[in-house]
PDB file of N, CA and C in Angstrom:
ATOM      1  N   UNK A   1      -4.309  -6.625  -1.489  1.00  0.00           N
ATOM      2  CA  UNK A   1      -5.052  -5.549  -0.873  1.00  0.00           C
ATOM      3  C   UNK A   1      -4.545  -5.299   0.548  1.00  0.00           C
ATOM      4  N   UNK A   2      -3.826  -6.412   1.107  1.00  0.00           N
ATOM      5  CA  UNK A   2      -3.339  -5.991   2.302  1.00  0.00           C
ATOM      6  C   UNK A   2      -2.298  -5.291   2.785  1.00  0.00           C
ATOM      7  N   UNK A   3      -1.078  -5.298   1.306  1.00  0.00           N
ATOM      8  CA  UNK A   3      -0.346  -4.443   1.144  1.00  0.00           C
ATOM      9  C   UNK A   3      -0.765  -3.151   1.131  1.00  0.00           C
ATOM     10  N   UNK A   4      -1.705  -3.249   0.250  1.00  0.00           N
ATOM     11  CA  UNK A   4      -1.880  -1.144   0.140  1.00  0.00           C
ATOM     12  C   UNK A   4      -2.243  -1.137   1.054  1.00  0.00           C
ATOM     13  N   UNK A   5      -3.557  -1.585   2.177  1.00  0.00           N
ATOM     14  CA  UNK A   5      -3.798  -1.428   2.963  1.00  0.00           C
ATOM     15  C   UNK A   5      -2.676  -0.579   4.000  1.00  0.00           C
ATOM     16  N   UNK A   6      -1.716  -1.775   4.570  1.00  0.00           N
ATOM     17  CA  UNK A   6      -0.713  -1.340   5.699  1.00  0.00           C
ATOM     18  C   UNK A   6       0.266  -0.102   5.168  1.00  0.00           C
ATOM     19  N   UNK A   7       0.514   0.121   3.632  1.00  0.00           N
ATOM     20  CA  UNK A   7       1.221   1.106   2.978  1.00  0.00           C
ATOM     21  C   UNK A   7       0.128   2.776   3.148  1.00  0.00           C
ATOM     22  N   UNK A   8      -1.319   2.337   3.499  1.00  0.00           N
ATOM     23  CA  UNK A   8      -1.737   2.998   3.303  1.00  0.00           C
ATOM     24  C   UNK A   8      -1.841   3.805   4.857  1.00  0.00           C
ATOM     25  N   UNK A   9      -1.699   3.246   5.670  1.00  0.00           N
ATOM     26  CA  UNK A   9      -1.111   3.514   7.221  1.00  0.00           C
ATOM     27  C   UNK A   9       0.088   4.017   7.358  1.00  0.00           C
ATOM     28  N   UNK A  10       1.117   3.543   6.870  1.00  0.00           N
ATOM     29  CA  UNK A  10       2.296   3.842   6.721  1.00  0.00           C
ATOM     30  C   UNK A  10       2.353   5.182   6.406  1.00  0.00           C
ATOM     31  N   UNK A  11       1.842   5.447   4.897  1.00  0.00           N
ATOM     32  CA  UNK A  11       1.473   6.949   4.265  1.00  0.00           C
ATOM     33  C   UNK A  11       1.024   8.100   5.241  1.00  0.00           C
ATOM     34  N   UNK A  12       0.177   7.215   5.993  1.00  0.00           N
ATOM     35  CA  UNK A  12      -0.473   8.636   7.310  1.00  0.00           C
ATOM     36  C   UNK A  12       0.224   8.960   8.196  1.00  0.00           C
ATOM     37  N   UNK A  13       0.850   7.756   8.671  1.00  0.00           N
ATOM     38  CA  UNK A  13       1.738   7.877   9.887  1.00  0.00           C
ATOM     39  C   UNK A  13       2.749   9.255   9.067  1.00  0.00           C
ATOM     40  N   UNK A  14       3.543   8.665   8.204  1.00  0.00           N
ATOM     41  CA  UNK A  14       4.533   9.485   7.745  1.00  0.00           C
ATOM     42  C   UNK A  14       4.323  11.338   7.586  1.00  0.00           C
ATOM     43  N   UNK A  15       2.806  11.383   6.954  1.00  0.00           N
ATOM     44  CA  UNK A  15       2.278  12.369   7.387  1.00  0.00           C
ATOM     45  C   UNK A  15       2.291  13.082   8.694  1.00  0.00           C
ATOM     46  N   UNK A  16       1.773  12.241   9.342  1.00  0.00           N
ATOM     47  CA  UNK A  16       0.873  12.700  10.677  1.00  0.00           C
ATOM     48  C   UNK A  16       2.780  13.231  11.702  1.00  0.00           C
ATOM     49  N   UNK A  17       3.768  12.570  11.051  1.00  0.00           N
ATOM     50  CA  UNK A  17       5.273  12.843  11.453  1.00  0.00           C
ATOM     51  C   UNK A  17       5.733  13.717  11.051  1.00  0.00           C
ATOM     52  N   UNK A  18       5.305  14.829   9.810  1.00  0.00           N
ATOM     53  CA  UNK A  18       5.757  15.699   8.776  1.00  0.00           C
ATOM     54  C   UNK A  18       6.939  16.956  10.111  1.00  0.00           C
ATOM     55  N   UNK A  19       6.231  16.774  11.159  1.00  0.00           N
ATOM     56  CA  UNK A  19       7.141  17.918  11.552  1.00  0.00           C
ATOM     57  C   UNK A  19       7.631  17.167  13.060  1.00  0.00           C
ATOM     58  N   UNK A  20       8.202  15.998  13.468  1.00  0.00           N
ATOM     59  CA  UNK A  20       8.527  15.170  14.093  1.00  0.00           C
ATOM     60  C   UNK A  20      10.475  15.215  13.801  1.00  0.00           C
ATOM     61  N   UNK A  21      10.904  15.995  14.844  1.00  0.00           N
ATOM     62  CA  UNK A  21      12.483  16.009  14.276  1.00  0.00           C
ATOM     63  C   UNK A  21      13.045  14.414  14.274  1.00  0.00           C
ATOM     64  N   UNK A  22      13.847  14.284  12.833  1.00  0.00           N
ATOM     65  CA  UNK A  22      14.778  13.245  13.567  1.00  0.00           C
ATOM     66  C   UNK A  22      13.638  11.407  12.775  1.00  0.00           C
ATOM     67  N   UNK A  23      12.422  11.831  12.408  1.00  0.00           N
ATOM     68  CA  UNK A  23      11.796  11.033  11.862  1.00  0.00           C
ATOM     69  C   UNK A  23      11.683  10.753  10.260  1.00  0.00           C
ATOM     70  N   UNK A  24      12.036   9.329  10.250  1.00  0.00           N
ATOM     71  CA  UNK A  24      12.274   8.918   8.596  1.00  0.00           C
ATOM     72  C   UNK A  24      10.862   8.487   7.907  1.00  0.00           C
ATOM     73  N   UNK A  25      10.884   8.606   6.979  1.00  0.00           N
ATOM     74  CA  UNK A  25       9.687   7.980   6.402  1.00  0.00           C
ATOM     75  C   UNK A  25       9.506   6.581   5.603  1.00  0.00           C
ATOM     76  N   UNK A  26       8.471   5.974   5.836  1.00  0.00           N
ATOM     77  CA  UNK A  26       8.591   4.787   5.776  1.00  0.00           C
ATOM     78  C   UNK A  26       8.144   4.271   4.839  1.00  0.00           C
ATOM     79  N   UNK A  27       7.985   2.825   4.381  1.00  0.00           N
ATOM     80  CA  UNK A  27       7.173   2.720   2.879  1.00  0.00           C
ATOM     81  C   UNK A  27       7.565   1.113   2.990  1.00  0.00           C
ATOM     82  N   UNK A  28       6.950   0.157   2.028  1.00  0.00           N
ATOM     83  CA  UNK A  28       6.725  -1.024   1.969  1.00  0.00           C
ATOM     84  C   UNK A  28       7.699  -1.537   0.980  1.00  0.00           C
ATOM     85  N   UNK A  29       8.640  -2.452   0.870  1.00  0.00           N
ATOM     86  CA  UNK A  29       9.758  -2.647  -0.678  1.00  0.00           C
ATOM     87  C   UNK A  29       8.641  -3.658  -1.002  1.00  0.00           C
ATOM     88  N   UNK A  30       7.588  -3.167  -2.125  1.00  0.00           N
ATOM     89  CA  UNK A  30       6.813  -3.516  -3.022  1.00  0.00           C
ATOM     90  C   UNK A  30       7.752  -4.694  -3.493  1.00  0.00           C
ATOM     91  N   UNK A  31       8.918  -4.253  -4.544  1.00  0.00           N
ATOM     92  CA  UNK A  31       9.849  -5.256  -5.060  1.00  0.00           C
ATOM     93  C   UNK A  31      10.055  -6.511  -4.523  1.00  0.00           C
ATOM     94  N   UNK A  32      10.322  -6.644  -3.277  1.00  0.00           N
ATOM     95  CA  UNK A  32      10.385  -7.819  -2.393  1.00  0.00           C
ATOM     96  C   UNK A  32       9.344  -8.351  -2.299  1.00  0.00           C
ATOM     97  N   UNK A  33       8.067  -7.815  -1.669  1.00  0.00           N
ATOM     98  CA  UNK A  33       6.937  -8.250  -1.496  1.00  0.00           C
ATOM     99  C   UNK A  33       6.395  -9.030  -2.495  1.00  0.00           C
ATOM    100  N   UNK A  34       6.381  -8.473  -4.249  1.00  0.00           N
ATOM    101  CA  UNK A  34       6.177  -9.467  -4.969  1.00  0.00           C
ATOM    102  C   UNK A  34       7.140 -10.571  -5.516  1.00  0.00           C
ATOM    103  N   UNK A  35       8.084 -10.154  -5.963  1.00  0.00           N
ATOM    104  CA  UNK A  35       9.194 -11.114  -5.459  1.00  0.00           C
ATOM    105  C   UNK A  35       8.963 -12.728  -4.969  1.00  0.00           C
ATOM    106  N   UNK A  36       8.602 -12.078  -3.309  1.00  0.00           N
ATOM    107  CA  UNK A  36       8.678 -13.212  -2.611  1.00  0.00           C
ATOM    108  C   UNK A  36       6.905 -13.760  -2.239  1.00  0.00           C
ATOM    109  N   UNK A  37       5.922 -13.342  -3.106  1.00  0.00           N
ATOM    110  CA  UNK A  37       4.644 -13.606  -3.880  1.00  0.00           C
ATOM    111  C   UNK A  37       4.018 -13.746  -1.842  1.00  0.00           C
ATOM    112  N   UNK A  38       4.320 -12.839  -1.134  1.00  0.00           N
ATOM    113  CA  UNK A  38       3.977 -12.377   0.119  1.00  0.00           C
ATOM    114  C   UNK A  38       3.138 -13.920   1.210  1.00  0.00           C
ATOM    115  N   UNK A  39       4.253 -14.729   2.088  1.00  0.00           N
ATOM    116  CA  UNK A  39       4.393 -15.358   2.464  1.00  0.00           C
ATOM    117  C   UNK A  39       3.306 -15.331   3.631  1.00  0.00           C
ATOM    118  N   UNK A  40       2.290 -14.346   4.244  1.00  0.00           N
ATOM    119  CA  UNK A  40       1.346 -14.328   4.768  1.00  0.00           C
ATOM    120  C   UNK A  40       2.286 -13.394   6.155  1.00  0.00           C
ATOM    121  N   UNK A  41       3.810 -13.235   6.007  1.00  0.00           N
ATOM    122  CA  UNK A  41       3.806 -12.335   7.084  1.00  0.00           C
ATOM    123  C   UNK A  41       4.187 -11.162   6.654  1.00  0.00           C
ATOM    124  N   UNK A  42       4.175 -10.441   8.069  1.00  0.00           N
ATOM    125  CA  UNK A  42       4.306  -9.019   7.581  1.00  0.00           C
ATOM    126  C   UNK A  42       4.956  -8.437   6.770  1.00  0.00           C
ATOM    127  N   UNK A  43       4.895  -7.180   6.140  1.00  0.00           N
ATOM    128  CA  UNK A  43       5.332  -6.855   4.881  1.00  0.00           C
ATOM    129  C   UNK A  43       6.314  -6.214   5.310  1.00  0.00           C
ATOM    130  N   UNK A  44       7.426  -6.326   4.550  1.00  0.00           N
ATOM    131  CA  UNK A  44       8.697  -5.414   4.805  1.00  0.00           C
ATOM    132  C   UNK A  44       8.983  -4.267   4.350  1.00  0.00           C
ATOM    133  N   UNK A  45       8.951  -3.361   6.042  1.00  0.00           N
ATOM    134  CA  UNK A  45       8.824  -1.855   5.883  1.00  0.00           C
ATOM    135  C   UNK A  45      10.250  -1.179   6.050  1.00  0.00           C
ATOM    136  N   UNK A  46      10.584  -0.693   4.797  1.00  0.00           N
ATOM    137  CA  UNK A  46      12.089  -0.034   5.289  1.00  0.00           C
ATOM    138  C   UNK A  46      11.956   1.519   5.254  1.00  0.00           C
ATOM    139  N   UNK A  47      13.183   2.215   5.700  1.00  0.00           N
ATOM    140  CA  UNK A  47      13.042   3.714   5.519  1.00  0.00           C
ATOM    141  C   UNK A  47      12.521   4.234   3.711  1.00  0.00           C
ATOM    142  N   UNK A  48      12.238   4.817   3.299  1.00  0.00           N
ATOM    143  CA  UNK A  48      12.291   5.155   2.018  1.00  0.00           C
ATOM    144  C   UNK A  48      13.479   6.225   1.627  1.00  0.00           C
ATOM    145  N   UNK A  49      14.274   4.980   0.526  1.00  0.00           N
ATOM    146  CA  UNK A  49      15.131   5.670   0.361  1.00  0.00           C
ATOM    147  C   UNK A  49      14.991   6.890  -0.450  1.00  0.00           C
ATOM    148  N   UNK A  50      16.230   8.156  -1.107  1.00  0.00           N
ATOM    149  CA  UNK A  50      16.632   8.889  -1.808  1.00  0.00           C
ATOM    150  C   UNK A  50      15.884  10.397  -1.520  1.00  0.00           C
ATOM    151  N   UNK A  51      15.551  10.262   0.044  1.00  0.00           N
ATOM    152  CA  UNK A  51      14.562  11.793   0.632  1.00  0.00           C
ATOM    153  C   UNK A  51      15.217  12.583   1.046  1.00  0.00           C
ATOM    154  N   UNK A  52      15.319  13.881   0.786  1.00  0.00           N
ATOM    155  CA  UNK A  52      16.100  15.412   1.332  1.00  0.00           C
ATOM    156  C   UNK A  52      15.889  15.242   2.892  1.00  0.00           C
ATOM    157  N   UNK A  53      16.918  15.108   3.577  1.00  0.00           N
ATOM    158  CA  UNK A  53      16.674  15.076   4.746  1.00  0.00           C
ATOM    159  C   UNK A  53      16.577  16.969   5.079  1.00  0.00           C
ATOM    160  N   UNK A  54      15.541  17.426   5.724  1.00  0.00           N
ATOM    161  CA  UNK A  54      15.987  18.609   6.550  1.00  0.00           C
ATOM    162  C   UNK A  54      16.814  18.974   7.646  1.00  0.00           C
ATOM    163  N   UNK A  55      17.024  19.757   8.112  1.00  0.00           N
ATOM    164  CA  UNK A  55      17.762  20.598   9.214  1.00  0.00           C
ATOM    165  C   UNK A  55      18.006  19.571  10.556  1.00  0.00           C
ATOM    166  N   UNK A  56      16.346  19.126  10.762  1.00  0.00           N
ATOM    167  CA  UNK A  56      16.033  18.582  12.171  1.00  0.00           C
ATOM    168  C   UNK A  56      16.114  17.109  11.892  1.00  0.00           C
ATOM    169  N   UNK A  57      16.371  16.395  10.671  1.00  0.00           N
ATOM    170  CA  UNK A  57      16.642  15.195  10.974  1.00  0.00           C
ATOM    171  C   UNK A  57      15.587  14.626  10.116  1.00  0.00           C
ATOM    172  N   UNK A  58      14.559  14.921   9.881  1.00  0.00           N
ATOM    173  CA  UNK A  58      13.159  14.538   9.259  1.00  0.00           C
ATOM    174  C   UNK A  58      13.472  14.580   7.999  1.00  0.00           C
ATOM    175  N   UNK A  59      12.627  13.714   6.807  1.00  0.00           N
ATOM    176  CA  UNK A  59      12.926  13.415   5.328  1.00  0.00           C
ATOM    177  C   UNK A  59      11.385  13.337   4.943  1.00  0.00           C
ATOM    178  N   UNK A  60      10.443  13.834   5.507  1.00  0.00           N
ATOM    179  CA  UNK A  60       8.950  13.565   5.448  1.00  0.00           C
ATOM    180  C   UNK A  60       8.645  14.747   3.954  1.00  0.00           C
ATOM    181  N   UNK A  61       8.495  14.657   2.733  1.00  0.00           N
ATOM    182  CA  UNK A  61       8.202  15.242   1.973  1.00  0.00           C
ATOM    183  C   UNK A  61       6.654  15.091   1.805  1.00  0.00           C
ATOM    184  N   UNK A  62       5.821  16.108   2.239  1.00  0.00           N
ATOM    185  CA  UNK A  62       4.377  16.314   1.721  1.00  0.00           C
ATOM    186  C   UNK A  62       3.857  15.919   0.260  1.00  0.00           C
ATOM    187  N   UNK A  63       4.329  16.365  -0.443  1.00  0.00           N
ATOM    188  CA  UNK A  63       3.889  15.955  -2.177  1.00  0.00           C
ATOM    189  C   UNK A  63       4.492  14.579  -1.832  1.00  0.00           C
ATOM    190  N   UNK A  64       5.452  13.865  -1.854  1.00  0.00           N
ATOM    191  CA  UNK A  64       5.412  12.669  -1.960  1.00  0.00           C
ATOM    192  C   UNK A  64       4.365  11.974  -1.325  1.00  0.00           C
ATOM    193  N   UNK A  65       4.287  11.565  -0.476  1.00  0.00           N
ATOM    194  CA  UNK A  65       3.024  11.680   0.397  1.00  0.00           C
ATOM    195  C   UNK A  65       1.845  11.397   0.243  1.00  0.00           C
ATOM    196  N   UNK A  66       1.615  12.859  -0.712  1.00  0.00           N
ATOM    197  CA  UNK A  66       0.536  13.006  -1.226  1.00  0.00           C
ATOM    198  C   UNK A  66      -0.092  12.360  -2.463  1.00  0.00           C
ATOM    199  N   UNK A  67       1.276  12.160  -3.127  1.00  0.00           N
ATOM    200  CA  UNK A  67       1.490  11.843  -3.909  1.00  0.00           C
ATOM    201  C   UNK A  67       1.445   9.786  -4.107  1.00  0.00           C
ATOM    202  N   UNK A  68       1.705   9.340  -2.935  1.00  0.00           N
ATOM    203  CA  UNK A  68       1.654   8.099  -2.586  1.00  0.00           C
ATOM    204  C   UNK A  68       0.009   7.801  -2.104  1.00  0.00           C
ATOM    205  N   UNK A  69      -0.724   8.452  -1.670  1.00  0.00           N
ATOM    206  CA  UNK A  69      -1.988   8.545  -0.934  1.00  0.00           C
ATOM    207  C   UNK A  69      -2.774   8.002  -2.352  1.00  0.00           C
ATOM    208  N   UNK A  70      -2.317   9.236  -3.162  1.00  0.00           N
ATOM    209  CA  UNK A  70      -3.576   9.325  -4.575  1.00  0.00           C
ATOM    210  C   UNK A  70      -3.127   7.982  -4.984  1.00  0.00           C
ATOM    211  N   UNK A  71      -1.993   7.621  -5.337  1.00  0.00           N
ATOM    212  CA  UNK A  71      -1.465   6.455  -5.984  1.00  0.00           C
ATOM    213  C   UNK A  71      -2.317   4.858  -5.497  1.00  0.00           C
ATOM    214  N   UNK A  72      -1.903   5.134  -3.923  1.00  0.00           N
ATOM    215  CA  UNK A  72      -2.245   4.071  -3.456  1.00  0.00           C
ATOM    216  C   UNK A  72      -3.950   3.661  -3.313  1.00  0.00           C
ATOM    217  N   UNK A  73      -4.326   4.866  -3.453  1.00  0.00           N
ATOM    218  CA  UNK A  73      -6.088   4.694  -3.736  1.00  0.00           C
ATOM    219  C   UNK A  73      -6.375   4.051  -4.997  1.00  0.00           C
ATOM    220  N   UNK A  74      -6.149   4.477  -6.218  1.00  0.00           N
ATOM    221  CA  UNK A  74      -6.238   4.302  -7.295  1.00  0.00           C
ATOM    222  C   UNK A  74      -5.547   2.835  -7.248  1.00  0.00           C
ATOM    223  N   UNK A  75      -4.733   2.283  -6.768  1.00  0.00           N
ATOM    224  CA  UNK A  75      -4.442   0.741  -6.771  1.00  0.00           C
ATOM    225  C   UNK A  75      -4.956  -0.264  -5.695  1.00  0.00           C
ATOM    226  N   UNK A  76      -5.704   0.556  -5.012  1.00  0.00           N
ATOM    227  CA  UNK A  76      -6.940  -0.188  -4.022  1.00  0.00           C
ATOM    228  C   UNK A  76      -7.825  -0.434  -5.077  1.00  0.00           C
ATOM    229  N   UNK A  77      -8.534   0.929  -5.751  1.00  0.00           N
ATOM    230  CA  UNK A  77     -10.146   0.657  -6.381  1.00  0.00           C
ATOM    231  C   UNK A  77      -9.623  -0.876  -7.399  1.00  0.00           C
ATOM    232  N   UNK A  78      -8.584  -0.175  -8.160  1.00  0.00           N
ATOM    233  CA  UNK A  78      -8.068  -1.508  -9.412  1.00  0.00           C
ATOM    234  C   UNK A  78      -8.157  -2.599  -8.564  1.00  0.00           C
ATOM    235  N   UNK A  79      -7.613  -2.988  -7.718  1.00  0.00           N
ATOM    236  CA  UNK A  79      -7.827  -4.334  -7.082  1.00  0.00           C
ATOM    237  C   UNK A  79      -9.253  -4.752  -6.538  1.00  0.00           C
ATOM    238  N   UNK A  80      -9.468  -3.676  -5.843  1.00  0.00           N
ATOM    239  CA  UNK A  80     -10.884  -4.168  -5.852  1.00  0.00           C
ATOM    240  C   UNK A  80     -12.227  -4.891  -6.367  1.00  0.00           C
ATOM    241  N   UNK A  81     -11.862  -4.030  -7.252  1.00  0.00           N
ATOM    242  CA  UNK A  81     -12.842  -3.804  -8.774  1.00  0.00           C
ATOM    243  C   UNK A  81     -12.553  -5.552  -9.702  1.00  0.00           C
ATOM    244  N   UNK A  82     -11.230  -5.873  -9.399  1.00  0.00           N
ATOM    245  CA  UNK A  82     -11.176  -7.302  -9.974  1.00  0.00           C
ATOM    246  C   UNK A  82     -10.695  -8.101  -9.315  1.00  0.00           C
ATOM    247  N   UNK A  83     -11.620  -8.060  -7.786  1.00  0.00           N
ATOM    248  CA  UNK A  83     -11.872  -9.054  -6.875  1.00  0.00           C
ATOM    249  C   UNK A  83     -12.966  -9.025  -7.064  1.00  0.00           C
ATOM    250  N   UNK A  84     -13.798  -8.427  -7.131  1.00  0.00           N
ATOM    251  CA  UNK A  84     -15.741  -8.618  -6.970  1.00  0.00           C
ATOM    252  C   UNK A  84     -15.846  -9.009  -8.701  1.00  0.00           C
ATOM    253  N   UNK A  85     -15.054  -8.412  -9.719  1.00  0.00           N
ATOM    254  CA  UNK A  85     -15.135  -9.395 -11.143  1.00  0.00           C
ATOM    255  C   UNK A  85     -14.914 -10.845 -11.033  1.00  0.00           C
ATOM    256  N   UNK A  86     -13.869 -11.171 -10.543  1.00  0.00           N
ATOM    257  CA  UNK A  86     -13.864 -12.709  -9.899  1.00  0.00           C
ATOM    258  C   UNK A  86     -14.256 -13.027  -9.082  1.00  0.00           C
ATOM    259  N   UNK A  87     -15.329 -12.603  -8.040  1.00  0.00           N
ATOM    260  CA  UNK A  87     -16.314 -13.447  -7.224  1.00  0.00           C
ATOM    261  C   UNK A  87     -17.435 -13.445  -7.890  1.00  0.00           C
ATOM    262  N   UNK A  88     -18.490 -12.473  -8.618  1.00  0.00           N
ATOM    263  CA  UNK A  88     -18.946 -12.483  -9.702  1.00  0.00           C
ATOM    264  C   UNK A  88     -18.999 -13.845 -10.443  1.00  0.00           C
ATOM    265  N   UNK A  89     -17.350 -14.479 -11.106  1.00  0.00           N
ATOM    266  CA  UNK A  89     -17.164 -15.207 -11.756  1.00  0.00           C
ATOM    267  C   UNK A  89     -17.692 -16.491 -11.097  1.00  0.00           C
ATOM    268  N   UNK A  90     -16.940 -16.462  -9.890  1.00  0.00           N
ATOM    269  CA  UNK A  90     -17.208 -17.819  -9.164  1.00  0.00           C
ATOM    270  C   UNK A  90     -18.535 -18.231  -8.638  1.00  0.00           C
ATOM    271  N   UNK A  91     -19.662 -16.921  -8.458  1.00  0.00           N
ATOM    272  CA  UNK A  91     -21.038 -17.043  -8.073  1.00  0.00           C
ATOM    273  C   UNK A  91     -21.753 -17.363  -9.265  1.00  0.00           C
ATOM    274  N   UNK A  92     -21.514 -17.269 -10.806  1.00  0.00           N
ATOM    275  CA  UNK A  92     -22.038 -17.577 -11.556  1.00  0.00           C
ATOM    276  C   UNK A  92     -21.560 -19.100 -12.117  1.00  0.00           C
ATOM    277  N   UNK A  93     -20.557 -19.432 -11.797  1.00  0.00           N
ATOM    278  CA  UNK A  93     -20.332 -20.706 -11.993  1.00  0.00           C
ATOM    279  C   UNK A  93     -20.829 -21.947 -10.769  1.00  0.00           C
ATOM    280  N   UNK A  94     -21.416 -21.153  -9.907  1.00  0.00           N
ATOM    281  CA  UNK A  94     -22.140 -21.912  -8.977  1.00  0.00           C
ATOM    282  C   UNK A  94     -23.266 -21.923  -9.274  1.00  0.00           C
ATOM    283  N   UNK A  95     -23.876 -20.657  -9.675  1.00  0.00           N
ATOM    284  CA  UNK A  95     -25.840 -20.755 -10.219  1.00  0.00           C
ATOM    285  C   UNK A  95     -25.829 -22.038 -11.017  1.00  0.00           C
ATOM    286  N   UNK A  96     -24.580 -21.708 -12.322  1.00  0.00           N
ATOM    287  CA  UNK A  96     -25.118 -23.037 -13.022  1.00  0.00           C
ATOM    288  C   UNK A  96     -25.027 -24.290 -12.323  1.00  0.00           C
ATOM    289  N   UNK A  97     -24.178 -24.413 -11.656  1.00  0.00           N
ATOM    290  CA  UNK A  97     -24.208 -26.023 -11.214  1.00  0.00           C
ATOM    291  C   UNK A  97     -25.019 -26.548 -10.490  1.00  0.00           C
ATOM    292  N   UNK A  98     -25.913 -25.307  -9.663  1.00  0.00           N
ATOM    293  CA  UNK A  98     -27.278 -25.467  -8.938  1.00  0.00           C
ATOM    294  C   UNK A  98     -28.311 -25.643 -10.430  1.00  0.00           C
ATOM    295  N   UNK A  99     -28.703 -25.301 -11.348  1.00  0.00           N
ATOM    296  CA  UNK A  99     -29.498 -25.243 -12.525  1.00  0.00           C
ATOM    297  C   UNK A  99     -29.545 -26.661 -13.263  1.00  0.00           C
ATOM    298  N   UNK A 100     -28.120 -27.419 -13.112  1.00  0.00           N
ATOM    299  CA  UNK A 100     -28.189 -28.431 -13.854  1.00  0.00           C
ATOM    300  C   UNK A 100     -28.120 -29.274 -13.415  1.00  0.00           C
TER     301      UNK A 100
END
């Protein structure tokens, strides 16, 4: 969750740069990150490759973007959703051991 999280900053920034000459857009190598099963430091942010650069230097594509935003929500709720299923788990395996 802390990945999407900082990816999910990343996403705005890149936005919030859309008309910033000369600015690349950025993104998290997911691949690595699990890979290397995320060592507690920061996540490694590289340019994102294979983007149309424009005129002024900038590669900031809106639909992608946008397109990363929706994505990355939808893989927040999923994680979410089966973190509180497994605390759930672990609070009910504590009732019982208080019961017996």
């Amino acid at each position: 969750m802390d990945l999407l999280s900082t990816r999910q900053k990343l996403v705005a920034s890149n936005m919030a740069n859309i008309d910033t000459p000369g600015y690349k857009a950025k993104d998290i190598d997911f691949q690595f990150e699990f890979l290397s099963l995320s060592t507690g430091q920061f996540p490694n942010v590289v340019d994102a490759p294979g983007l149309v650069v424009k005129s002024d230097g900038n590669n900031v594509s809106l639909d992608r973007e946008s397109r990363l935003l929706s994505e990355n929500a939808l893989r927040f709720n999923v994680a979410s959703t089966l973190m509180k299923a497994q605390l759930k788990i672990v609070e009910s395996a504590i009732k019982e051991g208080q019961s017996g």
